[in-house]
Protein backbone atom coordinates (compact mmCIF):
# COMPACT_ATOMS: atom_id res chain seq x y z
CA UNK A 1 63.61 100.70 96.50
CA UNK A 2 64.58 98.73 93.51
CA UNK A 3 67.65 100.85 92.92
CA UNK A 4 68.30 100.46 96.25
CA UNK A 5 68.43 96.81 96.03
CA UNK A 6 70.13 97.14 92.56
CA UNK A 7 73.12 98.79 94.38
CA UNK A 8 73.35 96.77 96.83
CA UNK A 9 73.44 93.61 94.63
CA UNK A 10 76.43 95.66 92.81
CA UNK A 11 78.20 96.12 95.63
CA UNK A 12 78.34 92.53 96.85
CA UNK A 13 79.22 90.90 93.39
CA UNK A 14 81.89 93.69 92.64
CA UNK A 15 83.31 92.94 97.31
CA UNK A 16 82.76 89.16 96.12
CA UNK A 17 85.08 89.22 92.76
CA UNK A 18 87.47 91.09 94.35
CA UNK A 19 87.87 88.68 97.60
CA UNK A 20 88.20 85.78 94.95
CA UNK A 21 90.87 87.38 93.16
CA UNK A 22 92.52 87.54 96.22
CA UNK A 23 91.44 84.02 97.12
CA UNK A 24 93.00 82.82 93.31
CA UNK A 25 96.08 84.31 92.95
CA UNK A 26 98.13 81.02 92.75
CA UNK A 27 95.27 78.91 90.52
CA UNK A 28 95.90 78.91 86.39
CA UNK A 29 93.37 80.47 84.20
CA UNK A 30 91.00 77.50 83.72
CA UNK A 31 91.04 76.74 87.50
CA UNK A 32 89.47 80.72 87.93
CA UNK A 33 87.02 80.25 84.89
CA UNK A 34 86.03 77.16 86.62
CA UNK A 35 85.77 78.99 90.41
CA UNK A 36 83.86 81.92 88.74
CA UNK A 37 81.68 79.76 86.92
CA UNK A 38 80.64 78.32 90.18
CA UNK A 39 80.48 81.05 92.35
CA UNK A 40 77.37 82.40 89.50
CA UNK A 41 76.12 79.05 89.78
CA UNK A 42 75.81 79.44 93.31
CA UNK A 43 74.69 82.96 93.02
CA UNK A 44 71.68 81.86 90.37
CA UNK A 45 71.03 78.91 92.72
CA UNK A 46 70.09 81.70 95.45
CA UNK A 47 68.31 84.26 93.49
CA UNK A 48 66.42 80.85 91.99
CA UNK A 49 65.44 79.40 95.52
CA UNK A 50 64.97 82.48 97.44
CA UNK A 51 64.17 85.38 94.75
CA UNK A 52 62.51 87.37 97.31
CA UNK A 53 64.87 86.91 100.26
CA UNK A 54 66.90 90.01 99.58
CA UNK A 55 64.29 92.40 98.77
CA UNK A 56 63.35 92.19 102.64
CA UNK A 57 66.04 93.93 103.46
């Protein structure tokens, strides 16, 4: 089940970078760092508060 839940994981963050590259096409380099660097934030901010939330699944 852990792989399972590994995969999935990979295949949200690899659907999620892609969308924001989309999302960023017109925004410098610092303004993606910056937009990347919160999007992990948000990401560790999740797994932090809720570590056991997607394991349910």
């Amino acid at each position: 089940m852990d792989i399972f839940f590994i995969f999935i994981v990979i295949a949200w963050w690899i659907g999620m970078w892609g969308l924001s590259d989309l999302y960023t096409t017109d925004f410098t380099y610092e303004e993606k760092l910056i937009y990347y660097v919160a999007l992990l934030g948000c990401v560790a901010l999740f797994l932090t508060i809720f570590p056991n939330y997607l394991r349910r699944l």
